[in-house]
PDB file of N, CA and C in Angstrom:
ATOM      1  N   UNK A   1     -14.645 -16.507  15.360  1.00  0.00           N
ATOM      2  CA  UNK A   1     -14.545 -15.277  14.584  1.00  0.00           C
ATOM      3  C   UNK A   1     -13.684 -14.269  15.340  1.00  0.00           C
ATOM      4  N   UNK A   2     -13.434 -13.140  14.558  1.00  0.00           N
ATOM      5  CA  UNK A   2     -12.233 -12.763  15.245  1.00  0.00           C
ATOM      6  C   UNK A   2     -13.563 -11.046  14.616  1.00  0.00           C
ATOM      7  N   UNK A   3     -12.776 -10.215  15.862  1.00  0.00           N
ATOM      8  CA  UNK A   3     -13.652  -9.175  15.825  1.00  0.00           C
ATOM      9  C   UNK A   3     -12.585  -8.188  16.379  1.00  0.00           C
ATOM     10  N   UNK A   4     -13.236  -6.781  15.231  1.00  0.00           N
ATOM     11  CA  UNK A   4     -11.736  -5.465  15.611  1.00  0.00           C
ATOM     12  C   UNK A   4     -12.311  -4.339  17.112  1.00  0.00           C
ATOM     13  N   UNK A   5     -12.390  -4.157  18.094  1.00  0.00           N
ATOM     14  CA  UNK A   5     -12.763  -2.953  18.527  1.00  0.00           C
ATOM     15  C   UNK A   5     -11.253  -1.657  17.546  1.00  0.00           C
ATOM     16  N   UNK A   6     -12.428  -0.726  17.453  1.00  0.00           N
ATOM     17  CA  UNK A   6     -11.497   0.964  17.383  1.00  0.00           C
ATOM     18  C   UNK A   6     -11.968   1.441  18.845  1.00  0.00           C
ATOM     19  N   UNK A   7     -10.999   2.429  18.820  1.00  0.00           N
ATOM     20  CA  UNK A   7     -10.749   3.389  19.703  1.00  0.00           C
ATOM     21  C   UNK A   7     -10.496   5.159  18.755  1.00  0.00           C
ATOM     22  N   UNK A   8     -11.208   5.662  19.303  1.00  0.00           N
ATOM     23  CA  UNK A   8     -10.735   7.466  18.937  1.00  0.00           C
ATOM     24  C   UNK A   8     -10.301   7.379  20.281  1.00  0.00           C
ATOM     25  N   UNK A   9      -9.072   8.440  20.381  1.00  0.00           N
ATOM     26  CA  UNK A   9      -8.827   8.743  21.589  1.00  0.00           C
ATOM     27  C   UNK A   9      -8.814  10.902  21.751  1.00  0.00           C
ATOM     28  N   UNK A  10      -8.911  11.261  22.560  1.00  0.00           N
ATOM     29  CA  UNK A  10      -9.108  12.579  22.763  1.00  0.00           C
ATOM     30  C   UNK A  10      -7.507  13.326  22.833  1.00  0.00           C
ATOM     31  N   UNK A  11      -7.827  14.466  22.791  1.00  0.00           N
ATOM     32  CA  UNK A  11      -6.173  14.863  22.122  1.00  0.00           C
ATOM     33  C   UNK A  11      -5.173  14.453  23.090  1.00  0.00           C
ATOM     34  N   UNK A  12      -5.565  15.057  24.317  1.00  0.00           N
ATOM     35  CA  UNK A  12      -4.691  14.799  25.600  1.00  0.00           C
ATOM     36  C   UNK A  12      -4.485  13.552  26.238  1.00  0.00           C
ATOM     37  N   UNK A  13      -5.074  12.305  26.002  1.00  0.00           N
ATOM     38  CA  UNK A  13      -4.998  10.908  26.042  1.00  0.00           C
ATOM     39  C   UNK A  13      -4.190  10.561  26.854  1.00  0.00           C
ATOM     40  N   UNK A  14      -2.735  10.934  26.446  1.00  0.00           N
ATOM     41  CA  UNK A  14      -1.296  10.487  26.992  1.00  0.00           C
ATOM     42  C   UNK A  14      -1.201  11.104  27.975  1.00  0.00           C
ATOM     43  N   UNK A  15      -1.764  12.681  28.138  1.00  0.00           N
ATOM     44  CA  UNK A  15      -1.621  13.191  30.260  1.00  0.00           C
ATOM     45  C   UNK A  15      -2.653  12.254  30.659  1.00  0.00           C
ATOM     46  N   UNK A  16      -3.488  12.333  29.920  1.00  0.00           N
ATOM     47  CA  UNK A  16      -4.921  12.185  31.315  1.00  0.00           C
ATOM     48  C   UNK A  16      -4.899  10.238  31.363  1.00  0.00           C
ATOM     49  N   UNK A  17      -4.196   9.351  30.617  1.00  0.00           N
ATOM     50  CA  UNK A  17      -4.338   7.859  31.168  1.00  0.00           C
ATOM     51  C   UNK A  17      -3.863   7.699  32.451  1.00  0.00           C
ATOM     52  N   UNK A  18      -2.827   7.993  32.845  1.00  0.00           N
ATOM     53  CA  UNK A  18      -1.803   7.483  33.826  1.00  0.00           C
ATOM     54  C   UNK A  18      -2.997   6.947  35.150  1.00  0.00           C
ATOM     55  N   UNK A  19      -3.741   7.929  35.532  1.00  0.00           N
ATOM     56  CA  UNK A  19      -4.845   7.335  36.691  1.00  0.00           C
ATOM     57  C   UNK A  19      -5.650   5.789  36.579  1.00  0.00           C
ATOM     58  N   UNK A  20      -5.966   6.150  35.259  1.00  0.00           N
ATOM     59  CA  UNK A  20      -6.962   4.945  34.588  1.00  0.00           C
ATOM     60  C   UNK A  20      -6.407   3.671  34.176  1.00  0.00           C
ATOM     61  N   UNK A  21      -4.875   3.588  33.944  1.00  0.00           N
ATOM     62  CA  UNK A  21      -4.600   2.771  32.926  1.00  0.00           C
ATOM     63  C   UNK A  21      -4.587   1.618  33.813  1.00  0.00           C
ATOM     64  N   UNK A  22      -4.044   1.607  35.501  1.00  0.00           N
ATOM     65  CA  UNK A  22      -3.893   0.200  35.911  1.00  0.00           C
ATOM     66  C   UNK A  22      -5.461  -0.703  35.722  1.00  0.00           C
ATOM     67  N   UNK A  23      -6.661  -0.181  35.908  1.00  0.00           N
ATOM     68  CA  UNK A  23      -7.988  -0.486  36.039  1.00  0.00           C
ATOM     69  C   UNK A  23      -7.757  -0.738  34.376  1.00  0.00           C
ATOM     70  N   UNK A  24      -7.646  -0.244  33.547  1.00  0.00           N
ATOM     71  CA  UNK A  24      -7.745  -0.314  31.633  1.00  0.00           C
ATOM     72  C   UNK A  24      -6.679  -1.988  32.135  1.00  0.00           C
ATOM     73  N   UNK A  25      -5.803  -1.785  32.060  1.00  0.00           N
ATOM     74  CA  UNK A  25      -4.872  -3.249  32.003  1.00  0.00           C
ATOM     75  C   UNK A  25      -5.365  -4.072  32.840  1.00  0.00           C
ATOM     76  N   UNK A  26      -6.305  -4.487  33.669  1.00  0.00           N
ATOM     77  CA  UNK A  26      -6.900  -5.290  34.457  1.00  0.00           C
ATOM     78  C   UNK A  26      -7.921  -6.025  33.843  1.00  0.00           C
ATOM     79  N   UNK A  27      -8.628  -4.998  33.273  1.00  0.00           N
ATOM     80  CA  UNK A  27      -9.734  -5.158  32.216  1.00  0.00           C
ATOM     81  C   UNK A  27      -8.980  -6.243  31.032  1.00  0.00           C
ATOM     82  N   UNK A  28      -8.129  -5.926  30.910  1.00  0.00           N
ATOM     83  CA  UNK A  28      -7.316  -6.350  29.651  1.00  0.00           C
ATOM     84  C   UNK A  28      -6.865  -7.615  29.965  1.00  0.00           C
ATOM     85  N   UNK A  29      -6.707  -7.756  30.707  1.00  0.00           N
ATOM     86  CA  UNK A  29      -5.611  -9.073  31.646  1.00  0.00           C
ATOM     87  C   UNK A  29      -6.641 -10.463  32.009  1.00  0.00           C
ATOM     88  N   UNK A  30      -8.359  -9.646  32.054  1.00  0.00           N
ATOM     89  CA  UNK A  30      -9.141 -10.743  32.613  1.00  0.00           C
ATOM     90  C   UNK A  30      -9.808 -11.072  31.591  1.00  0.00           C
ATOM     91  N   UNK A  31      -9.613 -10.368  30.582  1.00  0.00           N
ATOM     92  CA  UNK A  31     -10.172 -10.567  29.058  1.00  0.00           C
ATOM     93  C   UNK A  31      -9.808 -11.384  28.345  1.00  0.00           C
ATOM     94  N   UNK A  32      -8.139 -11.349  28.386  1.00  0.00           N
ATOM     95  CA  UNK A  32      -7.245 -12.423  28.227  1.00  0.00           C
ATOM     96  C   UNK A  32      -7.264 -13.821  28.621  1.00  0.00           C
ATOM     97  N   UNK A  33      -7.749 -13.723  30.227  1.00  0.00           N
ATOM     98  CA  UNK A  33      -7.621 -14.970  30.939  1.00  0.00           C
ATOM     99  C   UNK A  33      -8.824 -15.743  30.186  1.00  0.00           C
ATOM    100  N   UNK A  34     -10.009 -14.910  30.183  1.00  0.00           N
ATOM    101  CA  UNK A  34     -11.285 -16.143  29.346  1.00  0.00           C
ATOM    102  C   UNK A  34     -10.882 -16.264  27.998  1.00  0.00           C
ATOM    103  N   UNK A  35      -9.824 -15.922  27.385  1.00  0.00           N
ATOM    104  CA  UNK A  35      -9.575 -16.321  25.731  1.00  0.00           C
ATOM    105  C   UNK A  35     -10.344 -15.654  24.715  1.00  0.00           C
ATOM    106  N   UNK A  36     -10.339 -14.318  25.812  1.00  0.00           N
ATOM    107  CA  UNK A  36     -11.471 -13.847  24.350  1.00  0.00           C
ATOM    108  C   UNK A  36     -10.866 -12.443  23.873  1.00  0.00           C
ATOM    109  N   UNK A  37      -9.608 -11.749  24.521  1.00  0.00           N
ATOM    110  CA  UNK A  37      -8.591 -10.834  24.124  1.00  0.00           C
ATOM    111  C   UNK A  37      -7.325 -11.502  23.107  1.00  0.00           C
ATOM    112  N   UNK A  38      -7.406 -11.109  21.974  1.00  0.00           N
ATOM    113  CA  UNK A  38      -5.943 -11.801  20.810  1.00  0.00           C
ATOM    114  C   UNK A  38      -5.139 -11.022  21.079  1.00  0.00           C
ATOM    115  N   UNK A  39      -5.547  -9.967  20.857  1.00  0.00           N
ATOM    116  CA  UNK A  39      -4.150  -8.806  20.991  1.00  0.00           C
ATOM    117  C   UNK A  39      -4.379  -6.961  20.698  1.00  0.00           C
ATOM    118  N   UNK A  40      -3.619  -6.510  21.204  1.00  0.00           N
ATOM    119  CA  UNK A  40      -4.045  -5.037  20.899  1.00  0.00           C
ATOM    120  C   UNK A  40      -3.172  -3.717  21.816  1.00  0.00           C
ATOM    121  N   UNK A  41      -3.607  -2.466  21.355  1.00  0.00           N
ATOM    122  CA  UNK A  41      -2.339  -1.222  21.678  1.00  0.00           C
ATOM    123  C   UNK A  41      -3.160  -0.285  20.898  1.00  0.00           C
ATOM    124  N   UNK A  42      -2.540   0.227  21.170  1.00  0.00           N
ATOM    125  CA  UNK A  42      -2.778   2.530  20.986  1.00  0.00           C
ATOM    126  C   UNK A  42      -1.736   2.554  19.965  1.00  0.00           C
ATOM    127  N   UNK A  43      -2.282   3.259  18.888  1.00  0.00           N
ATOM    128  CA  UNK A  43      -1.977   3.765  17.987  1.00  0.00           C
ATOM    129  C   UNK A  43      -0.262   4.821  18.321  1.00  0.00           C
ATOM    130  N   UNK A  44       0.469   4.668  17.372  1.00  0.00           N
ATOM    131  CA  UNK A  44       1.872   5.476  17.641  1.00  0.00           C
ATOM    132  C   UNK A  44       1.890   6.729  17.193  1.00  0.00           C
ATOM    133  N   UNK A  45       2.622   8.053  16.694  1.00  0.00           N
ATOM    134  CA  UNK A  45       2.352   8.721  15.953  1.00  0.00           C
ATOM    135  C   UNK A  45       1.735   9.555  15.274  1.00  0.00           C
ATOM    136  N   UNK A  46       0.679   9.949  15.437  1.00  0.00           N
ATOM    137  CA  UNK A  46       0.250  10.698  16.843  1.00  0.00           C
ATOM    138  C   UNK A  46      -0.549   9.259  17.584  1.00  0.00           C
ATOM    139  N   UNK A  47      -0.924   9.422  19.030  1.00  0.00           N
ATOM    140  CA  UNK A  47      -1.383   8.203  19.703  1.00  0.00           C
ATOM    141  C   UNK A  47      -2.621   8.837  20.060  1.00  0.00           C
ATOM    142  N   UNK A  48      -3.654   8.831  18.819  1.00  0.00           N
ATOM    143  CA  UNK A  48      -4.801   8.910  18.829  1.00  0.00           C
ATOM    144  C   UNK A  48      -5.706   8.404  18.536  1.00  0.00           C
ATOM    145  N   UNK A  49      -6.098   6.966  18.776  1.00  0.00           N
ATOM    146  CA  UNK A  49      -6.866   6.143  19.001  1.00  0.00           C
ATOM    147  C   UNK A  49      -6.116   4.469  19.397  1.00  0.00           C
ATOM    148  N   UNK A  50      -6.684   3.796  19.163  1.00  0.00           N
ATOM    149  CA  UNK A  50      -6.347   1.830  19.380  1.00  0.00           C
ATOM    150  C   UNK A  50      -7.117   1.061  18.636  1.00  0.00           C
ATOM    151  N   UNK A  51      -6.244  -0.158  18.966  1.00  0.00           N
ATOM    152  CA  UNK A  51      -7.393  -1.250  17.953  1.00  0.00           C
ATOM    153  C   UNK A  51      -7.404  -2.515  19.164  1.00  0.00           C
ATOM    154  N   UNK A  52      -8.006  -3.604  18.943  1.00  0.00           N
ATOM    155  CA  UNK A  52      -7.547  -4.373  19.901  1.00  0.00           C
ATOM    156  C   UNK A  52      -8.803  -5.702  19.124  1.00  0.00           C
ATOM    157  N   UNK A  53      -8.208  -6.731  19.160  1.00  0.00           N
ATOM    158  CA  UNK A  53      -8.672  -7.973  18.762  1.00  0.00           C
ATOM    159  C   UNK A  53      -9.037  -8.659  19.137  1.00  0.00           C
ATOM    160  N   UNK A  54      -9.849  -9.304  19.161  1.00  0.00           N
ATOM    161  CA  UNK A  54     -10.862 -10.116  19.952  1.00  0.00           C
ATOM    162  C   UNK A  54     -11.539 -11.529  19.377  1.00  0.00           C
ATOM    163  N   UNK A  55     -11.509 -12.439  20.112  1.00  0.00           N
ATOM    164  CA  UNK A  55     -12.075 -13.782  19.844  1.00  0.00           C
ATOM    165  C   UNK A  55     -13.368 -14.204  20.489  1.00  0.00           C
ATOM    166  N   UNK A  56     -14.475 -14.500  19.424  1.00  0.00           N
ATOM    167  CA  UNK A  56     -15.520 -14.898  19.758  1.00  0.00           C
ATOM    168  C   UNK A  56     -16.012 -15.090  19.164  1.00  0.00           C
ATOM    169  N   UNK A  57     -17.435 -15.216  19.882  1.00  0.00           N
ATOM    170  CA  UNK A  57     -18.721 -15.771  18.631  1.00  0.00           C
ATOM    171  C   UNK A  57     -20.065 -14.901  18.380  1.00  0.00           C
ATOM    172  N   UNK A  58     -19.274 -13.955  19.018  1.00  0.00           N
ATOM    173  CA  UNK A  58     -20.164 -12.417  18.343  1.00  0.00           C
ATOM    174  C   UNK A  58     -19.472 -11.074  18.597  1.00  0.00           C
ATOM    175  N   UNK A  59     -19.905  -9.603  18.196  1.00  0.00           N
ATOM    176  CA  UNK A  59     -19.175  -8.879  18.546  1.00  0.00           C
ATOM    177  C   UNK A  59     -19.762  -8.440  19.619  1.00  0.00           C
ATOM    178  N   UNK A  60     -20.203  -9.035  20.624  1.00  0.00           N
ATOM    179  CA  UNK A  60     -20.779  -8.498  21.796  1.00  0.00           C
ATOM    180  C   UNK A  60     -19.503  -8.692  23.134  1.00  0.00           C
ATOM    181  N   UNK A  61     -18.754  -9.977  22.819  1.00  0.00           N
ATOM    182  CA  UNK A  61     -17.148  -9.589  23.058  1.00  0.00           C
ATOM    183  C   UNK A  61     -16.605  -8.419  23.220  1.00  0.00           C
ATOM    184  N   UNK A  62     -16.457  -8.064  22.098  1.00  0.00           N
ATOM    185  CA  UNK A  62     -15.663  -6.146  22.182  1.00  0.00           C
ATOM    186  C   UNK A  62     -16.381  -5.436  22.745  1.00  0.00           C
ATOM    187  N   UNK A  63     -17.424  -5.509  22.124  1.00  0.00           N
ATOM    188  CA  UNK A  63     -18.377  -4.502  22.830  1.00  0.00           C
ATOM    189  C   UNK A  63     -18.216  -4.425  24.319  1.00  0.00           C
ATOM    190  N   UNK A  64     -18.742  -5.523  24.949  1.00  0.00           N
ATOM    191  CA  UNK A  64     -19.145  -5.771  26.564  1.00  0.00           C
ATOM    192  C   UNK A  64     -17.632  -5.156  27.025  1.00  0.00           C
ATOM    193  N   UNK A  65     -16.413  -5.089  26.407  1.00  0.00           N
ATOM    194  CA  UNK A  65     -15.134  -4.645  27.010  1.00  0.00           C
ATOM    195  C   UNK A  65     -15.225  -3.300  26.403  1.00  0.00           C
ATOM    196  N   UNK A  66     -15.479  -3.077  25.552  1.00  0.00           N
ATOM    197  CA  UNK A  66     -15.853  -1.232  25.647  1.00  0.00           C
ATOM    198  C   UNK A  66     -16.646  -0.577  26.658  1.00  0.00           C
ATOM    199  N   UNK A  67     -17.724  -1.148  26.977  1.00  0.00           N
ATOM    200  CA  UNK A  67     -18.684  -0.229  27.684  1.00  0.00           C
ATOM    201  C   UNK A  67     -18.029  -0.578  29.678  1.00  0.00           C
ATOM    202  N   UNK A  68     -17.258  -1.880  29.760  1.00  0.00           N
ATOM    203  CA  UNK A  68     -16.439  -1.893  30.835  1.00  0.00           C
ATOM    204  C   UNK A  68     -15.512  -0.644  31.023  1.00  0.00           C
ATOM    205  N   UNK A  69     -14.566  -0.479  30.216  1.00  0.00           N
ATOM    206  CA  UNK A  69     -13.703  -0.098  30.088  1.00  0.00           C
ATOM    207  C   UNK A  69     -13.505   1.562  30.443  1.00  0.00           C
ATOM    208  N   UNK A  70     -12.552   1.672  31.370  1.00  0.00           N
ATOM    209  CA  UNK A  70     -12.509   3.089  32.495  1.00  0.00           C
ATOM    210  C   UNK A  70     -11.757   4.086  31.446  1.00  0.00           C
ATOM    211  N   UNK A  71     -11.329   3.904  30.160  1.00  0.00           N
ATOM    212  CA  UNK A  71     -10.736   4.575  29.331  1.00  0.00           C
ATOM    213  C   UNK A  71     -12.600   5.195  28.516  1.00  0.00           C
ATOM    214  N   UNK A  72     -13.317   4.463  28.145  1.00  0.00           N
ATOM    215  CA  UNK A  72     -14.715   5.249  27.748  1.00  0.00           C
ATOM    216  C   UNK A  72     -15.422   5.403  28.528  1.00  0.00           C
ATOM    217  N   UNK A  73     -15.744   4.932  29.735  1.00  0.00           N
ATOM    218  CA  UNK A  73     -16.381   5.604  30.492  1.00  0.00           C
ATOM    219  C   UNK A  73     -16.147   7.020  31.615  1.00  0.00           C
ATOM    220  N   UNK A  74     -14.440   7.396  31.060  1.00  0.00           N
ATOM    221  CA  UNK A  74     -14.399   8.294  32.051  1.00  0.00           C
ATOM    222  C   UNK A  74     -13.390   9.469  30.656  1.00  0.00           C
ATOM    223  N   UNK A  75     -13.832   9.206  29.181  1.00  0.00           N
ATOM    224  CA  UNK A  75     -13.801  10.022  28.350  1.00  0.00           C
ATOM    225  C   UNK A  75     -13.041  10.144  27.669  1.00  0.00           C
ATOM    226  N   UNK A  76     -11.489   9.581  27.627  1.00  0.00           N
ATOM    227  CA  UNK A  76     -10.699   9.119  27.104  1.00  0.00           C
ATOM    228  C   UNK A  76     -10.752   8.907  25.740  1.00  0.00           C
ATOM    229  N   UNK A  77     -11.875   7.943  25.195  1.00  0.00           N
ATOM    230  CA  UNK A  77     -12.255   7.637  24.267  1.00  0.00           C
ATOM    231  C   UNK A  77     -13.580   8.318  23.496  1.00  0.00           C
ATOM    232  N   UNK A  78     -13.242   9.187  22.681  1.00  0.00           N
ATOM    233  CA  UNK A  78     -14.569   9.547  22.150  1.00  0.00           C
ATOM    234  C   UNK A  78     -15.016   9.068  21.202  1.00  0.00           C
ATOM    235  N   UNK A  79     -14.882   7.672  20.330  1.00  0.00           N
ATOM    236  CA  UNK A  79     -16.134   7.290  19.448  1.00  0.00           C
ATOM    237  C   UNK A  79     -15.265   6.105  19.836  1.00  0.00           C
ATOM    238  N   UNK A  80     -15.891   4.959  19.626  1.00  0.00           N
ATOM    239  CA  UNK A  80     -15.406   3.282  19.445  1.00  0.00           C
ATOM    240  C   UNK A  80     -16.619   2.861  18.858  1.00  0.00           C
ATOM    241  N   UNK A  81     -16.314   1.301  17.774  1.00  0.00           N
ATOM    242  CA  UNK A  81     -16.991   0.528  16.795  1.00  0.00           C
ATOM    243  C   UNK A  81     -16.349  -0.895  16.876  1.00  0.00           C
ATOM    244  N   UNK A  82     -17.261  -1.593  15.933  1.00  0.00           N
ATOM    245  CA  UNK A  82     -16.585  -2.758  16.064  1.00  0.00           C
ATOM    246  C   UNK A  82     -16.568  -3.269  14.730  1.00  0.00           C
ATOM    247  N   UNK A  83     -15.831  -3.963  14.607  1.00  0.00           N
ATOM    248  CA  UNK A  83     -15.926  -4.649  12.834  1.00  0.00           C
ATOM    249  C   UNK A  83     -15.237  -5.990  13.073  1.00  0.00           C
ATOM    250  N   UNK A  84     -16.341  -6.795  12.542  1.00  0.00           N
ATOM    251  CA  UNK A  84     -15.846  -8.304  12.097  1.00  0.00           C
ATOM    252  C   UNK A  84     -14.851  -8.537  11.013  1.00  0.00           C
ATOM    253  N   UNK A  85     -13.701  -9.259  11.768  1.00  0.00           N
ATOM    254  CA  UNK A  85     -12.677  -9.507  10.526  1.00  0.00           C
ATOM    255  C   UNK A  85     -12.956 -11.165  10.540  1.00  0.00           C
ATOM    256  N   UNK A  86     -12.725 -11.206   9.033  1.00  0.00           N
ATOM    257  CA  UNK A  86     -12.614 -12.144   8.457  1.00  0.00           C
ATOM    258  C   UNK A  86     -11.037 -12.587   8.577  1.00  0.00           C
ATOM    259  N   UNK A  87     -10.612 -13.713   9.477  1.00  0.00           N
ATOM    260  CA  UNK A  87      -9.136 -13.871   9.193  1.00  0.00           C
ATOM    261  C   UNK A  87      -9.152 -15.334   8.071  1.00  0.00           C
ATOM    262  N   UNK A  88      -7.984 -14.962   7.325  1.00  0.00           N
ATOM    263  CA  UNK A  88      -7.813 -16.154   6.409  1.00  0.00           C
ATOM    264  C   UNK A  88      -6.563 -16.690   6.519  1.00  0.00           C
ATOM    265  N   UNK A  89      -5.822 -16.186   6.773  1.00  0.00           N
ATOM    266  CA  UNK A  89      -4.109 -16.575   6.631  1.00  0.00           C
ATOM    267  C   UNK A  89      -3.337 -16.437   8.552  1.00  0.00           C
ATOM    268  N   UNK A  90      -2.419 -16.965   8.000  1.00  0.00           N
ATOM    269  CA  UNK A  90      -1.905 -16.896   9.684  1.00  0.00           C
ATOM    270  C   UNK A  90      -1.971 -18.051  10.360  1.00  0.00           C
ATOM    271  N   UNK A  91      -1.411 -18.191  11.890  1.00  0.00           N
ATOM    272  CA  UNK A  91      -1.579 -19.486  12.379  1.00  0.00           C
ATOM    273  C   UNK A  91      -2.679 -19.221  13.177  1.00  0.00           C
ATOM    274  N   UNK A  92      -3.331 -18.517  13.401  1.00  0.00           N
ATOM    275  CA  UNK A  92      -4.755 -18.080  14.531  1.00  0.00           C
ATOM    276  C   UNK A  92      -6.098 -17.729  13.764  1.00  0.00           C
ATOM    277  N   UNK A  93      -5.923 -17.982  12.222  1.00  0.00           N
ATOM    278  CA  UNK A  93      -7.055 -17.307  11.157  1.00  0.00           C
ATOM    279  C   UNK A  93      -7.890 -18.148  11.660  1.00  0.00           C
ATOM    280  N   UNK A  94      -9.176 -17.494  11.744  1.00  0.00           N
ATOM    281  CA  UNK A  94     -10.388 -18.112  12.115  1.00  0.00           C
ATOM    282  C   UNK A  94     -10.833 -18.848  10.822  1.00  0.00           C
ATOM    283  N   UNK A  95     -10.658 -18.656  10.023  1.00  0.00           N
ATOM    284  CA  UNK A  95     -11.254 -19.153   8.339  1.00  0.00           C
ATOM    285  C   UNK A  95     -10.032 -19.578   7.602  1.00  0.00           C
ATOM    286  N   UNK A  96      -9.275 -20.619   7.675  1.00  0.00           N
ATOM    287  CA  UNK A  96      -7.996 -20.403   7.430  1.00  0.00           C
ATOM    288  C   UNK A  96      -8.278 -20.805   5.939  1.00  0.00           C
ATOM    289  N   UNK A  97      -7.861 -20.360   4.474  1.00  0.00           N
ATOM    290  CA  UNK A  97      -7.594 -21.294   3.337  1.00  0.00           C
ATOM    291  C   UNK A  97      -6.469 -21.778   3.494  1.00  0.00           C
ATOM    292  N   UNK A  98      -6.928 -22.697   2.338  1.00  0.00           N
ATOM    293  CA  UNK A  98      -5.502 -23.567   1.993  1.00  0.00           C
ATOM    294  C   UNK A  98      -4.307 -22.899   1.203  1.00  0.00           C
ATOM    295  N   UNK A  99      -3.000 -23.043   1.845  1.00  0.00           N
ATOM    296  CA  UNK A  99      -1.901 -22.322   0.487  1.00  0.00           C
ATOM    297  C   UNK A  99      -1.491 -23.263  -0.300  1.00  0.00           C
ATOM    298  N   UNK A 100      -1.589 -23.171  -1.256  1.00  0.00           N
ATOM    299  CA  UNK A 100      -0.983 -24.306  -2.323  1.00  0.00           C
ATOM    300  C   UNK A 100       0.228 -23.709  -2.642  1.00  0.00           C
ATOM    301  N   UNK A 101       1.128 -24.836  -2.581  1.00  0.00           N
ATOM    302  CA  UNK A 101       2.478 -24.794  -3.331  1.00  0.00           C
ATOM    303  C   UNK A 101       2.713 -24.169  -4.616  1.00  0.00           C
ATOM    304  N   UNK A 102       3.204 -23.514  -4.859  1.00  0.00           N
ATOM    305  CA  UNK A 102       3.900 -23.204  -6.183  1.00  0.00           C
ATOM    306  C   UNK A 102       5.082 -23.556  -6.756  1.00  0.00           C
TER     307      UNK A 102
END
């Protein structure tokens, strides 16, 4: 199953990461290595919050990397959630259907 973390991020986000972010990308990097990070980034335009994708077999995945994570524990982030996506299409859909020809 494939699972969404959000991110809110706080207005000033973009001064105040620079300290945090190598420890945030470490987090990210070892998340990756067990196969349980798909993919993910900070929002553009204004860059006030993220999403980031996750593989597993519960949402305790995202979670356990939220409550790690030196971006919410040191305030960065003021609300995060999680939501189960259903993937269907794609080459990584967890639920893939079939496309029939037309």
């Amino acid at each position: 199953m494939h699972y969404v973390l959000f991110y809110d991020y706080v207005p000033d986000y973009l001064e105040r990461r620079g300290a945090l972010r190598e420890a945030h990308v470490a987090l990210a990097k070892a998340t990756i290595a067990r196969g349980e990070l798909f993919l993910g980034g900070a929002f553009a335009g204004p860059a006030d919050g993220a999403m980031i994708v996750f593989s597993g077999d519960s949402p305790a995945v995202a979670e356990n990397f939220a409550k790690a994570d030196p971006y919410v524990s040191n305030g960065l982030v003021t609300r995060w959630w999680v939501r189960e996506w259903t993937t269907v299409v794609g080459k990584d859909a967890a639920q893939p259907v079939t496309m029939e020809a037309e």
